[in-house]
Protein backbone atom coordinates (compact mmCIF):
# COMPACT_ATOMS: atom_id res chain seq x y z
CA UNK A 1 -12.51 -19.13 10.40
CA UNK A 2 -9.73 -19.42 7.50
CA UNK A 3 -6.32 -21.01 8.70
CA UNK A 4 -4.34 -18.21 8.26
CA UNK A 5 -0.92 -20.52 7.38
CA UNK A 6 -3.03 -21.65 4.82
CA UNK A 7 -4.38 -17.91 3.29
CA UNK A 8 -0.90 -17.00 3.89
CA UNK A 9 0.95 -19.80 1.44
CA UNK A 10 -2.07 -19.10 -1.06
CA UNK A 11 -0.91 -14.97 -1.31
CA UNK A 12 2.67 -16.22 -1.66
CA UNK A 13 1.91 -18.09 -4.82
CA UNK A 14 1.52 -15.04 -6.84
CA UNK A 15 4.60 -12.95 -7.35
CA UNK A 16 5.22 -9.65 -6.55
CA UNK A 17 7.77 -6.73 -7.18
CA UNK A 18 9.59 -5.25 -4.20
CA UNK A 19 9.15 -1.45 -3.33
CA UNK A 20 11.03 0.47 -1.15
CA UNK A 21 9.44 3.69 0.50
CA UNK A 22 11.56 6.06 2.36
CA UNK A 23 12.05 9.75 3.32
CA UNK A 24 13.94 12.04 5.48
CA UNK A 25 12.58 12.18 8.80
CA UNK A 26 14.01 14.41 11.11
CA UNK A 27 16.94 14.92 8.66
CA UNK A 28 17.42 10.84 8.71
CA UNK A 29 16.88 8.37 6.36
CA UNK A 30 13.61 6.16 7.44
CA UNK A 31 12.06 3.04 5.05
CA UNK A 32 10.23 0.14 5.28
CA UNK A 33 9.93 -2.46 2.08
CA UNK A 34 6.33 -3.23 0.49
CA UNK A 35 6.07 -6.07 -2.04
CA UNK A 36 1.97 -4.71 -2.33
CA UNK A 37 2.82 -2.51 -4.64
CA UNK A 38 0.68 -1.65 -7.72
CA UNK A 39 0.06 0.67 -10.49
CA UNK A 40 -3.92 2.36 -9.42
CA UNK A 41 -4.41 5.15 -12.09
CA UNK A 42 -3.35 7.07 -14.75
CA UNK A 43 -5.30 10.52 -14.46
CA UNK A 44 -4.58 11.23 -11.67
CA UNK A 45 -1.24 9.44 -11.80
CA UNK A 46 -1.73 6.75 -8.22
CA UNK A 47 -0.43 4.46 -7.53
CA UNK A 48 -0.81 1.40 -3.94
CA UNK A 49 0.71 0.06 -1.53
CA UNK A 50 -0.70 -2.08 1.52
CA UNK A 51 0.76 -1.16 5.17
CA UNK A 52 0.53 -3.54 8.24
CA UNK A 53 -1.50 -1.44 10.80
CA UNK A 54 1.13 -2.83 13.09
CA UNK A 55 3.74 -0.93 10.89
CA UNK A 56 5.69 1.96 13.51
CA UNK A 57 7.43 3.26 10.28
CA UNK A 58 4.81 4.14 8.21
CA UNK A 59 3.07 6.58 11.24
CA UNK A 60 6.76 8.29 10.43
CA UNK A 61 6.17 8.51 6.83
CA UNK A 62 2.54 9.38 6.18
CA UNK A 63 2.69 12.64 7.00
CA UNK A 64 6.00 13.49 4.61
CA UNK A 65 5.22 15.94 2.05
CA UNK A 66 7.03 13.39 -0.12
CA UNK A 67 7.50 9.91 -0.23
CA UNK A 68 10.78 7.93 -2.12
CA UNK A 69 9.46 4.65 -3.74
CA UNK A 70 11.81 3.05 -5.34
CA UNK A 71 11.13 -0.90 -7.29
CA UNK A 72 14.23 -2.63 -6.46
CA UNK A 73 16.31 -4.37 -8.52
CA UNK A 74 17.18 -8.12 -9.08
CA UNK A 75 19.98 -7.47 -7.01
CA UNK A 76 18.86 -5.86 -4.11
CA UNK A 77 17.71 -8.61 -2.15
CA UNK A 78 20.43 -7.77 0.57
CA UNK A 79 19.09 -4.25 0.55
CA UNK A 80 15.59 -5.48 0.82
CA UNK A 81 16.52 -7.50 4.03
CA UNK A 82 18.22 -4.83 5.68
CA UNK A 83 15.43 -2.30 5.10
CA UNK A 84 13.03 -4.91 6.41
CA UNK A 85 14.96 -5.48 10.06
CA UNK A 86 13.55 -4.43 13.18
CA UNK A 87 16.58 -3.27 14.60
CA UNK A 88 19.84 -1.02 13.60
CA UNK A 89 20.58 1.32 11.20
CA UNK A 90 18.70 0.14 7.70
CA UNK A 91 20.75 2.19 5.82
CA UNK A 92 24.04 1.47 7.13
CA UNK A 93 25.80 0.63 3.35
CA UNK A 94 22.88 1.56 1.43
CA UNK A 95 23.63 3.99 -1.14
CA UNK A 96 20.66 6.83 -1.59
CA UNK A 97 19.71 10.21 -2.74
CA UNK A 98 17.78 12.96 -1.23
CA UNK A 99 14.81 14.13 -3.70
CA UNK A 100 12.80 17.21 -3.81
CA UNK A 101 10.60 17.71 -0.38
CA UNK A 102 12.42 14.63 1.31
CA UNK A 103 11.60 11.64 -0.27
CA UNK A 104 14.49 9.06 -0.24
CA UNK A 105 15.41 7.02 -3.30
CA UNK A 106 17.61 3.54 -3.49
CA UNK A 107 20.42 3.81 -6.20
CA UNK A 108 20.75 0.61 -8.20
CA UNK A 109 16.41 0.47 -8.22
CA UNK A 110 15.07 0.07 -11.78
CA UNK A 111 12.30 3.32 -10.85
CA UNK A 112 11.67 5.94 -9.04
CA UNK A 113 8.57 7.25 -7.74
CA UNK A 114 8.07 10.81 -6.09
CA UNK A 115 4.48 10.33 -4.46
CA UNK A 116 2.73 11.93 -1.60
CA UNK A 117 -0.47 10.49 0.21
CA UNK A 118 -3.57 10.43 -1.58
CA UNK A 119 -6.08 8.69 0.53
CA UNK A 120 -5.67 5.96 2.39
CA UNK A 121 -8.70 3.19 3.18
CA UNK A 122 -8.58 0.79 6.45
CA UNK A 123 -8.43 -2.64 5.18
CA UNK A 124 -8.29 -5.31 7.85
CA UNK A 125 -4.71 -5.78 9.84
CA UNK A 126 -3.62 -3.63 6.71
CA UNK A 127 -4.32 -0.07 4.97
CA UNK A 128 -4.38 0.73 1.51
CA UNK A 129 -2.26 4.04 0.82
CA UNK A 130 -3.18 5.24 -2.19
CA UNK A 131 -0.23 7.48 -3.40
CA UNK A 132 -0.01 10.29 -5.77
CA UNK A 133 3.11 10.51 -8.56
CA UNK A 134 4.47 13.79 -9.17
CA UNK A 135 7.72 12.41 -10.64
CA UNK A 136 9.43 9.59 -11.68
CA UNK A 137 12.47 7.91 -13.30
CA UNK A 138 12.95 5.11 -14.86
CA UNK A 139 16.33 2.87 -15.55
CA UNK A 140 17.38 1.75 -19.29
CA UNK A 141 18.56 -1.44 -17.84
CA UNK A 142 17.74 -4.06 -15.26
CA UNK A 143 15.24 -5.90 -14.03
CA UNK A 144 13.28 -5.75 -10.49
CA UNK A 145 13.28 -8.13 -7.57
CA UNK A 146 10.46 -9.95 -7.41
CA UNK A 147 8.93 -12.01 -4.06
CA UNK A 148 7.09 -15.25 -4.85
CA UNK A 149 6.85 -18.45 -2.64
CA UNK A 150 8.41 -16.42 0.52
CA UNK A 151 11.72 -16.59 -1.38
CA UNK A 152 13.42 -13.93 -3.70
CA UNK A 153 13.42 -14.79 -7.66
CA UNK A 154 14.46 -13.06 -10.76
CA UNK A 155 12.79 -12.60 -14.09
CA UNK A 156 14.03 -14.91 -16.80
CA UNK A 157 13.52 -14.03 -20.65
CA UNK A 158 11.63 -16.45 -22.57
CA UNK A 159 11.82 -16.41 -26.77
């Protein structure tokens, strides 16, 4: 059997950007943070994200006709935590947007996504949700909040 403490500091040495997907749910905001984000396909436009099949928010969100996913910024770490809690209101302070069909985005994240489900494959303690863009947006400036070593970082230019 693999020690799982060990498996677990192996995945944390490679980095990762930090998603937040969100939509209204009974006219309230409802999110949970992935840092399993990745780009899938172009034609059709997908895109992934792993969910823990412990996860009681994303049973909330699957169904959604559409889905907010928003790559947070270097800066959002505070926003990232809050999103992540168990407990209270995770948007208490957050400023967002209502998009087309529901799906909530973060202001301040360096893209948007507008996605709805896809497919999504049973994978272990996880699932794969395999997400379909219909729209997107993307910021001139900034740079995204990335998770590597259990800790937050930022990008730093080289050259």
């Amino acid at each position: 059997m693999m020690d799982s403490t060990l498996l677990r500091r192996a995945f944390a040495s490679f980095p990762s950007g930090v998603t937040a997907v969100c939509a209204l749910v009974e006219k309230e905001p409802l999110g949970m943070v992935c840092s399993t984000f990745t780009s899938v396909s172009l034609d059709p436009p997908l895109v992934s994200i792993c969910v823990q099949a412990s996860s009681i928010t994303w049973p909330r969100l699957r169904p959604r006709p559409r889905l907010g996913l928003s790559v947070l910024a270097e800066d959002q770490d505070r926003a990232c935590r809050q999103l992540s809690s168990k407990s209270g209101d995770r948007f208490a302070g957050l400023p967002w947007e209502n998009g087309a069909q529901g799906g909530v985005f973060l202001h301040g994240a360096v893209a948007w996504f507008a996605c709805s489900l896809h497919a999504e494959v049973p994978a272990g303690d996880h699932a794969i949700a395999l997400l379909e863009i219909h729209d997107l947006r993307t910021m001139t400036s900034g740079a995204p909040l990335i998770f590597h070593g259990s800790r937050f970082r930022r990008l730093e230019a080289t050259g």
